[in-house]
N, C-alpha and C. Protein backbone atom coordinates (compact mmCIF):
# COMPACT_ATOMS: atom_id res chain seq x y z
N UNK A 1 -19.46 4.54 -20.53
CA UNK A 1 -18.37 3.80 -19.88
C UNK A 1 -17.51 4.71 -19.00
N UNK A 2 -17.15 5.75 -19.48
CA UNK A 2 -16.41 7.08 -18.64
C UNK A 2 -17.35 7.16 -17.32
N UNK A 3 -18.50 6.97 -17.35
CA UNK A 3 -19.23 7.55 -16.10
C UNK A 3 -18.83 6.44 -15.06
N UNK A 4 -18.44 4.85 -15.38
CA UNK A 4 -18.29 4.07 -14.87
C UNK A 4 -16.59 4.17 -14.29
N UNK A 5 -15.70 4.36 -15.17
CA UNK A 5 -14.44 4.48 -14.10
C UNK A 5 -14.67 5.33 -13.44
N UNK A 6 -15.61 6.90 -13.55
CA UNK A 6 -15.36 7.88 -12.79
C UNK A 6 -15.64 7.21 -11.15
N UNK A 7 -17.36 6.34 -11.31
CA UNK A 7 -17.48 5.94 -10.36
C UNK A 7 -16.35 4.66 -9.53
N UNK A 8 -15.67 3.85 -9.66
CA UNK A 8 -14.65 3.37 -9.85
C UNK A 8 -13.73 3.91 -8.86
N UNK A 9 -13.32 5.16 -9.56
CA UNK A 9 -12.61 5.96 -9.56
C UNK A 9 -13.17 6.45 -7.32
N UNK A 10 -13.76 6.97 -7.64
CA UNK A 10 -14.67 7.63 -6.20
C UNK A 10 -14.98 7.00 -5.13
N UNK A 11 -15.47 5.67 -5.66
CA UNK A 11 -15.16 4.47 -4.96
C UNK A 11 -14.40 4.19 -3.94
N UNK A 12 -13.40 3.98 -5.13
CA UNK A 12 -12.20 3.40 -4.13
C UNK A 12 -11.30 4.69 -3.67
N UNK A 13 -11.36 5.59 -4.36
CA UNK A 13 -10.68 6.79 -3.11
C UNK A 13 -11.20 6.99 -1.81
N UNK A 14 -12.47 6.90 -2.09
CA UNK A 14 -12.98 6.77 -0.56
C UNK A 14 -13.38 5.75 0.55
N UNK A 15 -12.93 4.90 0.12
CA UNK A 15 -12.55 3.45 0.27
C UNK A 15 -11.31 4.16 1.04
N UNK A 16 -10.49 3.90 0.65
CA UNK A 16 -8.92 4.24 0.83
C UNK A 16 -8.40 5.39 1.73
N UNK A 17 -9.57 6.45 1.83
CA UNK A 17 -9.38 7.33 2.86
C UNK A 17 -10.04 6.32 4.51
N UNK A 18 -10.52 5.87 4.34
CA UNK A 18 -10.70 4.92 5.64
C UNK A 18 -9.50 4.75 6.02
N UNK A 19 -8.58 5.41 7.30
CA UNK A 19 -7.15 5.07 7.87
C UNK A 19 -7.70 4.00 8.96
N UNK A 20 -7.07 2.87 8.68
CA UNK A 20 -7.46 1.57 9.41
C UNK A 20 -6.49 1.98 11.03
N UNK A 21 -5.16 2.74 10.34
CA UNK A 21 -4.17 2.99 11.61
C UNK A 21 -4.70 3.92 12.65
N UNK A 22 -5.32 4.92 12.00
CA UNK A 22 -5.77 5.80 12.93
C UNK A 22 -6.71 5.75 13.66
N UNK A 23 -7.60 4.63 13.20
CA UNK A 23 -8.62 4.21 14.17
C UNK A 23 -8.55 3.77 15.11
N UNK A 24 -7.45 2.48 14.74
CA UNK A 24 -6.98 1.55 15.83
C UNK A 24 -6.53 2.43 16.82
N UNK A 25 -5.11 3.40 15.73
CA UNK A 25 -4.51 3.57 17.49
C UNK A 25 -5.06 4.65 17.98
N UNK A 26 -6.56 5.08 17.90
CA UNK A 26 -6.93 6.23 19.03
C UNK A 26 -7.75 5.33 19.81
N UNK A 27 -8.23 4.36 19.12
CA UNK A 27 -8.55 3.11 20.34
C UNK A 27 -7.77 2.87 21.47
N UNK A 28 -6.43 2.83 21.10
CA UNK A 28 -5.61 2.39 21.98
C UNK A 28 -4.73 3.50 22.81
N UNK A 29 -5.51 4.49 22.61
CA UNK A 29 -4.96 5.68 23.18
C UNK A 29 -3.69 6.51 22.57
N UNK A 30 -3.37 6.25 21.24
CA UNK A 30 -2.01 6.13 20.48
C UNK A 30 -2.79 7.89 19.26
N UNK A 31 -1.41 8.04 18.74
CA UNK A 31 -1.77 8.65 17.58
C UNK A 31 -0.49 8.53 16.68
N UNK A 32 -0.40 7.71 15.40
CA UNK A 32 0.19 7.57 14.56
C UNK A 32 0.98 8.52 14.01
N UNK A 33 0.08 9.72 13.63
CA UNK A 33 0.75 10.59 13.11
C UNK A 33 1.76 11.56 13.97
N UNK A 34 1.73 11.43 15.21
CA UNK A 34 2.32 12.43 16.15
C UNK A 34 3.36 11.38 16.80
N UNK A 35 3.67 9.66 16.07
CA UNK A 35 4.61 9.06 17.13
C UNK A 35 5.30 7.61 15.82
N UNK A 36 6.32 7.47 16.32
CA UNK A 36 7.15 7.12 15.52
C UNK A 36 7.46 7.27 14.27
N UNK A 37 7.52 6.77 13.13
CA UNK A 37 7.99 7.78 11.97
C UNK A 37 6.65 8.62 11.18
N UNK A 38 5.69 8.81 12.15
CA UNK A 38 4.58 9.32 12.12
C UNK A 38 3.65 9.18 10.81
N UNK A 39 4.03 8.14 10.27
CA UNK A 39 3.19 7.39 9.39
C UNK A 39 1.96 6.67 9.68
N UNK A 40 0.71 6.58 9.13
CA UNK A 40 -0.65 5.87 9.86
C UNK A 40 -0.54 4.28 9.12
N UNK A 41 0.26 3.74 7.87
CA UNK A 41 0.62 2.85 7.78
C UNK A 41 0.82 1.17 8.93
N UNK A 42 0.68 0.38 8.69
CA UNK A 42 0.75 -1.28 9.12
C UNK A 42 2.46 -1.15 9.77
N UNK A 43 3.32 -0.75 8.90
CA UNK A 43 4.67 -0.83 9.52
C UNK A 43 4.61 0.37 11.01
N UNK A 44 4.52 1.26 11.02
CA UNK A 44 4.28 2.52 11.99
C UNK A 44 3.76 1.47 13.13
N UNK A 45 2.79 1.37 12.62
CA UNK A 45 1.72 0.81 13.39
C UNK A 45 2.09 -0.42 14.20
N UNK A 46 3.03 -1.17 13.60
CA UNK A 46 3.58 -2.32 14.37
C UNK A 46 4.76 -1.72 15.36
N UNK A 47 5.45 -1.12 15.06
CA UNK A 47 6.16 -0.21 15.61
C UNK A 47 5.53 0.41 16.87
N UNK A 48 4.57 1.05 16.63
CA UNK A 48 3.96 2.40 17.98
C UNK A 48 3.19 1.21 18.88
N UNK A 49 2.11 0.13 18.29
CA UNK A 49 1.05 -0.44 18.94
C UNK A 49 1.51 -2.28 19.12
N UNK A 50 2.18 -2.38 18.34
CA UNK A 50 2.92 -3.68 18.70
C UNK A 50 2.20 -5.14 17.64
N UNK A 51 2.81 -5.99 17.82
CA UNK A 51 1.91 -7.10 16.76
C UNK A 51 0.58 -7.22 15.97
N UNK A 52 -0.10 -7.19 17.56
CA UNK A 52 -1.28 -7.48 17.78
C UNK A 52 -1.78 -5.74 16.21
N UNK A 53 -1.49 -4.92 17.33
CA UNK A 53 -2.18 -3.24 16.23
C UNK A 53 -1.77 -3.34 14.65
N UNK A 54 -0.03 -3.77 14.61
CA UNK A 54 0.36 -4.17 13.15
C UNK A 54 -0.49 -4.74 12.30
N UNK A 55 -0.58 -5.83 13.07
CA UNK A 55 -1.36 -7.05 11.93
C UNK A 55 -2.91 -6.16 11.45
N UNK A 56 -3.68 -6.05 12.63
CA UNK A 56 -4.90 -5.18 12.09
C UNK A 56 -4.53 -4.50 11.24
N UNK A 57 -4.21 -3.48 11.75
CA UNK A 57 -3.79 -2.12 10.68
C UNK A 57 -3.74 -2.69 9.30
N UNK A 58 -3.07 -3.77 9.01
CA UNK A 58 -2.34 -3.99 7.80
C UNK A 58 -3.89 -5.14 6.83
N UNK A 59 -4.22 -5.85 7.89
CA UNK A 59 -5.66 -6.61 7.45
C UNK A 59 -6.62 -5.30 7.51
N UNK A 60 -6.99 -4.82 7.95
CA UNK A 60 -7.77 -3.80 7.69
C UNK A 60 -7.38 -3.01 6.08
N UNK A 61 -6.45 -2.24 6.13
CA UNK A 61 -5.98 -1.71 4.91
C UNK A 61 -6.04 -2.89 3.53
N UNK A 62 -5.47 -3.82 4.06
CA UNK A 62 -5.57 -4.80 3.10
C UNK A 62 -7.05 -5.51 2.42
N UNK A 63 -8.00 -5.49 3.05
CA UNK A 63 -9.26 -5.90 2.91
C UNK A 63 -9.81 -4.68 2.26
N UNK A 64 -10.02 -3.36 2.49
CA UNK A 64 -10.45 -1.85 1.96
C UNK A 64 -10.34 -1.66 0.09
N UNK A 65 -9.13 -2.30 0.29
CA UNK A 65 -8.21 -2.22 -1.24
C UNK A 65 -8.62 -2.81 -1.88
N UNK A 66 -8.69 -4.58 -1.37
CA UNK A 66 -9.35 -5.89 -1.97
C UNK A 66 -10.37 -5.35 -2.32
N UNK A 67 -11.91 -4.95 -1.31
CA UNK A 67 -13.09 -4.74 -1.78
C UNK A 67 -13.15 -3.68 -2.91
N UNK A 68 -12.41 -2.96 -2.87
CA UNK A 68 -12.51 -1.32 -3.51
C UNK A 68 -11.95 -2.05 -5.34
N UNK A 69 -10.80 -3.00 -5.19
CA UNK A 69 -10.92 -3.51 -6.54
C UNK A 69 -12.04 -4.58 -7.05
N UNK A 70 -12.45 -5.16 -6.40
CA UNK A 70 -13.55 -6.01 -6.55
C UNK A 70 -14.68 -5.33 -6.84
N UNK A 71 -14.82 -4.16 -6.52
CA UNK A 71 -16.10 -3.44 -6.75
C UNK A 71 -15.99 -2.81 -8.13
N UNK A 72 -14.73 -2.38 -7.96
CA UNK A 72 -14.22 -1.86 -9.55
C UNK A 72 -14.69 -2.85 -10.61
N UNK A 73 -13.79 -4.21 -10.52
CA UNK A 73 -14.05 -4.91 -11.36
C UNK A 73 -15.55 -5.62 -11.66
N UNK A 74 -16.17 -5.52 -10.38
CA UNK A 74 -17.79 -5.27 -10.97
C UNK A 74 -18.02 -4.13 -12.03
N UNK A 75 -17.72 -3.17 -11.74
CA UNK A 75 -18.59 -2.47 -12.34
C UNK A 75 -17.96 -1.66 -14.06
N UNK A 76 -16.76 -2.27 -13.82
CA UNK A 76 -16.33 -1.42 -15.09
C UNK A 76 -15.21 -2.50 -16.29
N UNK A 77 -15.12 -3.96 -15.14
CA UNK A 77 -14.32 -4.75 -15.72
C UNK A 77 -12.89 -5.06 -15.56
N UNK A 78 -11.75 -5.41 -16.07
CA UNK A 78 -10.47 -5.23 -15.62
C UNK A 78 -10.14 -3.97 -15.94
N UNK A 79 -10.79 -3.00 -16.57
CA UNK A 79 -10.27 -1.45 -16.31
C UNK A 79 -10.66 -0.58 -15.47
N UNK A 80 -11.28 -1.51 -14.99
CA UNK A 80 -12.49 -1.06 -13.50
C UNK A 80 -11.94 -1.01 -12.75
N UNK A 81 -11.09 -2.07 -12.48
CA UNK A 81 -10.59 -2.60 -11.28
C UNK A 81 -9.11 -2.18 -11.20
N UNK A 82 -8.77 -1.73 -12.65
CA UNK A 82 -7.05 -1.12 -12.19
C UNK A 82 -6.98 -0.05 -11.68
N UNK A 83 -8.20 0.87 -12.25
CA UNK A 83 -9.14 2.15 -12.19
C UNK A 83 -9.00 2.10 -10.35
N UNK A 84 -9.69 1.50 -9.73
CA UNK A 84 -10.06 1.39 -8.27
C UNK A 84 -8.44 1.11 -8.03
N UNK A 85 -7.66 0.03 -8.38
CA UNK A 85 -6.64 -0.44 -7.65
C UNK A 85 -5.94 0.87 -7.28
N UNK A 86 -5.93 1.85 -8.54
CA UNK A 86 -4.92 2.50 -8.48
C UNK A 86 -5.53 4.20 -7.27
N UNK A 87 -6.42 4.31 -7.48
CA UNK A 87 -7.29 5.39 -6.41
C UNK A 87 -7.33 4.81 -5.46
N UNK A 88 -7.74 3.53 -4.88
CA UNK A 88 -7.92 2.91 -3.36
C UNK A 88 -6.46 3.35 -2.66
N UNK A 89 -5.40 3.19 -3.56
CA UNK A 89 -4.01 3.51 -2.86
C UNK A 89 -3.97 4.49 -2.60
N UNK A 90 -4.12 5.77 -3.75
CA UNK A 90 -4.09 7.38 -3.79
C UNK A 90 -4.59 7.95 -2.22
N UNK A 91 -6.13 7.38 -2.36
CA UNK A 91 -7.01 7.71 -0.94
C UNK A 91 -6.19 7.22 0.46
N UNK A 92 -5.64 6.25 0.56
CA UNK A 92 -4.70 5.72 1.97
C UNK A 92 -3.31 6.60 1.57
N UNK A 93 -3.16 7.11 0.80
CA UNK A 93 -2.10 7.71 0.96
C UNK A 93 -2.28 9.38 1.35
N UNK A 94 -3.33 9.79 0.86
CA UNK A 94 -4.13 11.27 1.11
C UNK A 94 -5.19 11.41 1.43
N UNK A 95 -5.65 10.66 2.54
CA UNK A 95 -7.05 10.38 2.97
C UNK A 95 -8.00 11.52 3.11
N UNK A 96 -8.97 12.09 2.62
CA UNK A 96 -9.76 12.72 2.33
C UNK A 96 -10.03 13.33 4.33
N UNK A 97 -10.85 11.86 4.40
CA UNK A 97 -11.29 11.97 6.14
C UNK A 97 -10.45 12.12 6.75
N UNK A 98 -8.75 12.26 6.59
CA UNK A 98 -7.86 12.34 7.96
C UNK A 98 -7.07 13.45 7.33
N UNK A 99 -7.50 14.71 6.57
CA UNK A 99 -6.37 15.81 6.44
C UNK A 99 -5.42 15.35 5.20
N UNK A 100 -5.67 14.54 4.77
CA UNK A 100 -4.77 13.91 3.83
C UNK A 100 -3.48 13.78 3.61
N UNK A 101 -3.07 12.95 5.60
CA UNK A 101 -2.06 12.28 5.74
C UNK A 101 -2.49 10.97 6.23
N UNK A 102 -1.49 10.08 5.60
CA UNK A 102 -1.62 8.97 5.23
C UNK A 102 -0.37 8.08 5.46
N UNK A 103 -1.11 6.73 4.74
CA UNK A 103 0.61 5.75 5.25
C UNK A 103 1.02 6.02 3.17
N UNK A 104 1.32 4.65 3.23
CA UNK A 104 2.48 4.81 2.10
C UNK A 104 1.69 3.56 0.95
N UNK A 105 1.13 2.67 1.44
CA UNK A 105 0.18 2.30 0.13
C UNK A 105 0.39 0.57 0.15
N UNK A 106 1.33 0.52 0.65
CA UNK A 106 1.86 -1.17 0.63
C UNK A 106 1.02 -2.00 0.69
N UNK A 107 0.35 -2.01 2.21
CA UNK A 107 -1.01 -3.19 2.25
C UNK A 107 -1.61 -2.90 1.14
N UNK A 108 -2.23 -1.57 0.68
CA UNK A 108 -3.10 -1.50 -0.43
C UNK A 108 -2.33 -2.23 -1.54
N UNK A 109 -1.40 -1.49 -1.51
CA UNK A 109 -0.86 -2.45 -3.14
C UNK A 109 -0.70 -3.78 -3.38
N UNK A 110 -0.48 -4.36 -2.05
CA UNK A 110 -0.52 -6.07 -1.95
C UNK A 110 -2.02 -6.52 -2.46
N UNK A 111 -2.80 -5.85 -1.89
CA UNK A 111 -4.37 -6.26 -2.40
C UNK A 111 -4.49 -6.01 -3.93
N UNK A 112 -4.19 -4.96 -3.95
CA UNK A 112 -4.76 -4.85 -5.84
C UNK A 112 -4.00 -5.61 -6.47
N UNK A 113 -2.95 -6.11 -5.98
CA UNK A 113 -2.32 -7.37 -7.09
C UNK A 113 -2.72 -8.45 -6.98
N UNK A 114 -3.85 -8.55 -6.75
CA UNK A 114 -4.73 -9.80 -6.50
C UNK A 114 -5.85 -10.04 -7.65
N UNK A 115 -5.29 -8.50 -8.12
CA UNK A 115 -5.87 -8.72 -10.12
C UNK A 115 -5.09 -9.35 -10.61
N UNK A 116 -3.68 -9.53 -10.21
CA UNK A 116 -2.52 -10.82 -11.07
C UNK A 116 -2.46 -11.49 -10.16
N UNK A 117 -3.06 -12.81 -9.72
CA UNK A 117 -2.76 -13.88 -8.20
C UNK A 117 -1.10 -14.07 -8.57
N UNK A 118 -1.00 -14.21 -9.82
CA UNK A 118 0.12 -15.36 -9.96
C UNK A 118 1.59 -14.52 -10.22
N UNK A 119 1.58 -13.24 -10.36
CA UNK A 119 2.50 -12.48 -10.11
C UNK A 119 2.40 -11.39 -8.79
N UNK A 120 1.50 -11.40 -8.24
CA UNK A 120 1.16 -10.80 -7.02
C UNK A 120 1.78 -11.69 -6.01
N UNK A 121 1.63 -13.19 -5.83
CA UNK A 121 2.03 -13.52 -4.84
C UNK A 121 3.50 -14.01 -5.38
N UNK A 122 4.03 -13.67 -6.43
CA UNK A 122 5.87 -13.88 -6.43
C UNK A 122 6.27 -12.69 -5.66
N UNK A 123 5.82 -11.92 -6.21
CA UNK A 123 6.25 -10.59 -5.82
C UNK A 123 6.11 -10.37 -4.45
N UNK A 124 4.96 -10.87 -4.10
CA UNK A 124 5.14 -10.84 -2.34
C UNK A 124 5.87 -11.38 -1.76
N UNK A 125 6.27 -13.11 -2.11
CA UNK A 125 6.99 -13.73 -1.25
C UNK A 125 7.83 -13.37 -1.75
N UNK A 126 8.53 -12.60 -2.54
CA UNK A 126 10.12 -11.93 -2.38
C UNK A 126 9.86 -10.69 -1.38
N UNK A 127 9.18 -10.35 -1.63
CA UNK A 127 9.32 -9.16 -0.65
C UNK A 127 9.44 -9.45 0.72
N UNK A 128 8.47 -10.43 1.48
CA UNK A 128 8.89 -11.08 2.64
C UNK A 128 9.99 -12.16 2.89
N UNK A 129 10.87 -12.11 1.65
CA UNK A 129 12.03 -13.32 1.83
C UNK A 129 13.11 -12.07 2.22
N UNK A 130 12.69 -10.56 1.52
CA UNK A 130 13.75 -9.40 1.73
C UNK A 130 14.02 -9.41 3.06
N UNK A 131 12.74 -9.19 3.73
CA UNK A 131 12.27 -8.73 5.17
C UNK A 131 13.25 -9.46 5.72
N UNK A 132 12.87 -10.70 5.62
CA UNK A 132 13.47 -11.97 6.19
C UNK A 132 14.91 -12.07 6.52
N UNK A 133 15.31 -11.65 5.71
CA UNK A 133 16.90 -11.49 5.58
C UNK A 133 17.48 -10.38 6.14
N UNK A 134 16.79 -8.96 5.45
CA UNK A 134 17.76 -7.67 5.89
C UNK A 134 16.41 -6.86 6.87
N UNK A 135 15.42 -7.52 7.11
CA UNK A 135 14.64 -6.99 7.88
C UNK A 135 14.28 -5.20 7.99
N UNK A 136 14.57 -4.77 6.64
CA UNK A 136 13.84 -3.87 6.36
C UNK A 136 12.74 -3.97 5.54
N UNK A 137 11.83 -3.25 6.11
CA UNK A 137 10.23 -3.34 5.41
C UNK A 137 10.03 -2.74 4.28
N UNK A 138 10.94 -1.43 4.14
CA UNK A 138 10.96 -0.33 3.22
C UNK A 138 11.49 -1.23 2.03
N UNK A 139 12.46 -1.81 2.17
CA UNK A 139 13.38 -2.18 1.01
C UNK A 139 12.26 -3.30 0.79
N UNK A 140 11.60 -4.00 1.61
CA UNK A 140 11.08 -5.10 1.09
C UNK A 140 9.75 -4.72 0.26
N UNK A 141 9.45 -3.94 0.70
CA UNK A 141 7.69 -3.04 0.42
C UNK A 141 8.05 -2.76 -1.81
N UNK A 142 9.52 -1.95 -1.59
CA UNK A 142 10.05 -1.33 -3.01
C UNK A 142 10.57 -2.46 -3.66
N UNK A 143 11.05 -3.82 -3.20
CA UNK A 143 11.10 -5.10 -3.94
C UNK A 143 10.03 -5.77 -4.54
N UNK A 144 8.47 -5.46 -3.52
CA UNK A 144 7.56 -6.08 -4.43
C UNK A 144 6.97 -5.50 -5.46
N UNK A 145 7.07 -3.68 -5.54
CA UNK A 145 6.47 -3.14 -6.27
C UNK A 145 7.30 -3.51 -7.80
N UNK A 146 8.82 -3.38 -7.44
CA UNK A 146 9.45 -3.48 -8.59
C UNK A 146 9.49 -4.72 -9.65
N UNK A 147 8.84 -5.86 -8.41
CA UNK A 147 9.03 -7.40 -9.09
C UNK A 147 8.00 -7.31 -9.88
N UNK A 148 7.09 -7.17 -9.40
CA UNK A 148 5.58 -7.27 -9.96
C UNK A 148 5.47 -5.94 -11.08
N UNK A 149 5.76 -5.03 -10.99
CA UNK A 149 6.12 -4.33 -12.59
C UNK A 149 6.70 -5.02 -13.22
N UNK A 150 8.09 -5.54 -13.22
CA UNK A 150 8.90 -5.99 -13.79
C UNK A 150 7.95 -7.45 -14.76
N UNK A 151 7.12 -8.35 -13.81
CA UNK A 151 7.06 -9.65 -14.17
C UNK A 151 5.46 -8.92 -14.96
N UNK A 152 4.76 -7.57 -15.58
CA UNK A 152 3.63 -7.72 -15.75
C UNK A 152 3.93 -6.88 -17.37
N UNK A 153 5.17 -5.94 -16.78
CA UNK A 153 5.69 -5.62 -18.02
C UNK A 153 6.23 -6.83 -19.02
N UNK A 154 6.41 -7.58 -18.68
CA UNK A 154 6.83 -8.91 -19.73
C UNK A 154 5.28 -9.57 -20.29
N UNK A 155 4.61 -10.04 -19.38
CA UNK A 155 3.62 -10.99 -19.70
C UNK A 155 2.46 -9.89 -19.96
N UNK A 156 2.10 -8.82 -19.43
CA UNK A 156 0.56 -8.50 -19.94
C UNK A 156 0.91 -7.09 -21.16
N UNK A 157 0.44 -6.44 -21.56
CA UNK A 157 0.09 -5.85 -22.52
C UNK A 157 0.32 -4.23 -21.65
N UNK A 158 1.75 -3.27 -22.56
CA UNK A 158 2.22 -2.59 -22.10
C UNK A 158 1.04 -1.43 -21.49
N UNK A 159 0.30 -1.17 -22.70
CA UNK A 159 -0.87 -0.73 -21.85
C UNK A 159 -2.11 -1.47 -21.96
N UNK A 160 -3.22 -0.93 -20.96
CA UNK A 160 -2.73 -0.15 -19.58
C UNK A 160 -1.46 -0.80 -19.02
N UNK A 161 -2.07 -2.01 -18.50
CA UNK A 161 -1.42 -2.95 -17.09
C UNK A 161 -0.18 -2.81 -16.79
N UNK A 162 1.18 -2.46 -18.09
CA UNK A 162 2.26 -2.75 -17.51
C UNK A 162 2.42 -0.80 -16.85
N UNK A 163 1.99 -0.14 -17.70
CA UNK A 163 1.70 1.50 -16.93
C UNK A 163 1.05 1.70 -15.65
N UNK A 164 0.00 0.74 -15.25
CA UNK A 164 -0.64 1.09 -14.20
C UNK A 164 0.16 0.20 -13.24
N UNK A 165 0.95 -0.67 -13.25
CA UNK A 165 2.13 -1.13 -12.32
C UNK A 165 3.06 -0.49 -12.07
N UNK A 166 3.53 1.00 -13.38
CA UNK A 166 4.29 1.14 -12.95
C UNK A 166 3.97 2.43 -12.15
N UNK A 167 2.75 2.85 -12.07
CA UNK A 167 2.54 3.52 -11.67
C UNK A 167 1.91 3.47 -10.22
N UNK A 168 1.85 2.23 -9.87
CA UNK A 168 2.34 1.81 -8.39
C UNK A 168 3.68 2.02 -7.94
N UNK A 169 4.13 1.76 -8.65
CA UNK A 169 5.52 1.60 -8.26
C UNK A 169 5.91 3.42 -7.85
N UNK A 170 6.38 3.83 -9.03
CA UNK A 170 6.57 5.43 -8.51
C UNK A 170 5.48 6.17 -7.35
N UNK A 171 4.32 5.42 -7.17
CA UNK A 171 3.62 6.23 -5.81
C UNK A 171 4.36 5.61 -4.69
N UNK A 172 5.02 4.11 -4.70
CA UNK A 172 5.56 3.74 -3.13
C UNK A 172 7.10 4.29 -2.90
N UNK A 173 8.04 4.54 -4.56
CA UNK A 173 8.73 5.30 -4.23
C UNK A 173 9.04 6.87 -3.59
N UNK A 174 7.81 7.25 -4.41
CA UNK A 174 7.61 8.73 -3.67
C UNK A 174 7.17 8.79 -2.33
N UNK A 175 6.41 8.02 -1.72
CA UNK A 175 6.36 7.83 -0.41
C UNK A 175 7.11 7.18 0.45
N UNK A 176 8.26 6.65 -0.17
CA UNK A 176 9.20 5.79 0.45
C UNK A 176 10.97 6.74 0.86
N UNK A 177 10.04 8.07 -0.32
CA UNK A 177 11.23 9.14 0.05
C UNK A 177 12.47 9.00 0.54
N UNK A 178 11.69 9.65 2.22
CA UNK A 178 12.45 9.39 3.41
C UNK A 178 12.85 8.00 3.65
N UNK A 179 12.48 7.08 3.52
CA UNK A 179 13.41 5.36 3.75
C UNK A 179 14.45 5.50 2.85
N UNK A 180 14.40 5.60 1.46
CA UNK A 180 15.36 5.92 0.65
C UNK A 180 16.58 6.65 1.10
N UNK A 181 16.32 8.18 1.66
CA UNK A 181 17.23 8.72 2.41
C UNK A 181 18.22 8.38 3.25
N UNK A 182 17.14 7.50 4.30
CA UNK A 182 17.64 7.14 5.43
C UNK A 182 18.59 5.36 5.59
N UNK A 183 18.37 4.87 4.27
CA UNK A 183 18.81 3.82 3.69
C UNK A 183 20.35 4.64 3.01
N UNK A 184 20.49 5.64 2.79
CA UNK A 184 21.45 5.85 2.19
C UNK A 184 22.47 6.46 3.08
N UNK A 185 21.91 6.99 4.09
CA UNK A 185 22.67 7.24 5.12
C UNK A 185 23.14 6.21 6.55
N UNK A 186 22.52 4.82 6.18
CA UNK A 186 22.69 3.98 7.19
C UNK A 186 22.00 3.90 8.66
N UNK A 187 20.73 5.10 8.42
CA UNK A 187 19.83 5.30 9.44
C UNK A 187 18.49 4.27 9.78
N UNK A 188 18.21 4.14 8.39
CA UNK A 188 16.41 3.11 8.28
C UNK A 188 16.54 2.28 9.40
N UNK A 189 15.45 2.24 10.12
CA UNK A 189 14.69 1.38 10.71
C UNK A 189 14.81 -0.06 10.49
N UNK A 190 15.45 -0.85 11.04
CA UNK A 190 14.58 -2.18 11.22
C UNK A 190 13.70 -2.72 12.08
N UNK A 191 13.20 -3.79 11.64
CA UNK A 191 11.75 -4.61 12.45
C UNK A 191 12.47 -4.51 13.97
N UNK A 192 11.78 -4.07 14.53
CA UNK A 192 12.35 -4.50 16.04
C UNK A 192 12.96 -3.29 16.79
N UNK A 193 13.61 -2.34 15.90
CA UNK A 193 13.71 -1.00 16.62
C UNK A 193 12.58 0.33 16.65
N UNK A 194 12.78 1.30 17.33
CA UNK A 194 11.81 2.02 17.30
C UNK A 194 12.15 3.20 16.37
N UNK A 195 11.47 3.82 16.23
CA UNK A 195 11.56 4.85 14.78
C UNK A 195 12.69 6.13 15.70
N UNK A 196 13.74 6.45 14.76
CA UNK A 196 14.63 6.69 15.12
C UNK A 196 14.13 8.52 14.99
């Protein structure tokens, strides 16, 4: 069974090193990492390349994650698949193939909560009701991680599941660093401006 998360495991890291952003924007003559808050991330990406590059970026990343837990959960079960959920992110966040810089994990993490439909999508539509309102992405990105810990630590079984949520959670905070910072200083970004 160990040989099976390992694979799991390898899987979806390399799954996850696929930067959907960096593809796009050298298509488009762009480079993510060298232009706006130089993140290869869906938010960056809407930012540097505009709607149209956002949305990809973010369906791309988002589909990588999906398959990478689906494959998990073929092959090893629901520990398969938390196994993958939780490496598919690792890899987009330290991509093997791009130097291992990366975005911050969000699209990915929206996908792997598609092992809980029914707390995955609360947690989302708060997160886009955040957006909605204070139109930061950051704050909205760290609202869904926290809801969806919050609502899995109650209903599923502390371990794994409510550990491996929360251990989503502390990877989007640690990558959310700098928003944190810049949220505290009255600097962050909103939808619509350019990376400061």
């Amino acid at each position: 069974m160990i040989l099976k998360y390992i694979l799991c495991a390898v899987i979806a890291y390399l799954l996850g090193s696929i930067s959907t952003g960096i593809l796009v924007s050298r298509k488009a003559g762009h480079n993510l990492r060298e232009e706006g808050s130089h993140n290869t991330g869906a938010s960056n990406a809407l930012r540097v390349l505009g709607i149209k590059g956002g949305a990809i970026t973010f369906l791309g990343d988002f589909l990588k994650a999906f398959i990478a837990v689906m494959v998990g959960k073929w092959i090893g079960g629901l520990n398969g698949g938390l196994i993958a959920g939780l490496f598919v992110v690792l890899g987009h966040n330290w991509p093997v193939f791009f130097s291992f810089q990366g975005g911050k994990g969000i699209a990915c993490s929206a996908a792997v909560m598609t092992l809980f439909p029914i707390p995955g999508v609360i947690a989302a539509a708060l997160c886009l009701l955040v957006i909605f309102i204070w139109r930061y992405i950051s704050v909205g990105s760290l609202t869904m991680l926290t809801v969806f810990f919050l609502i899995l630590a109650f209903t599923q079984p502390f371990w794994p599941v409510a550990v491996w949520a929360f251990a989503l959670l502390l990877l989007g905070i640690y990558r959310h660093r700098a928003n944190l910072q810049r949220l505290k200083n009255g600097t962050e970004n909103k939808i619509g401006q350019k990376a400061k």
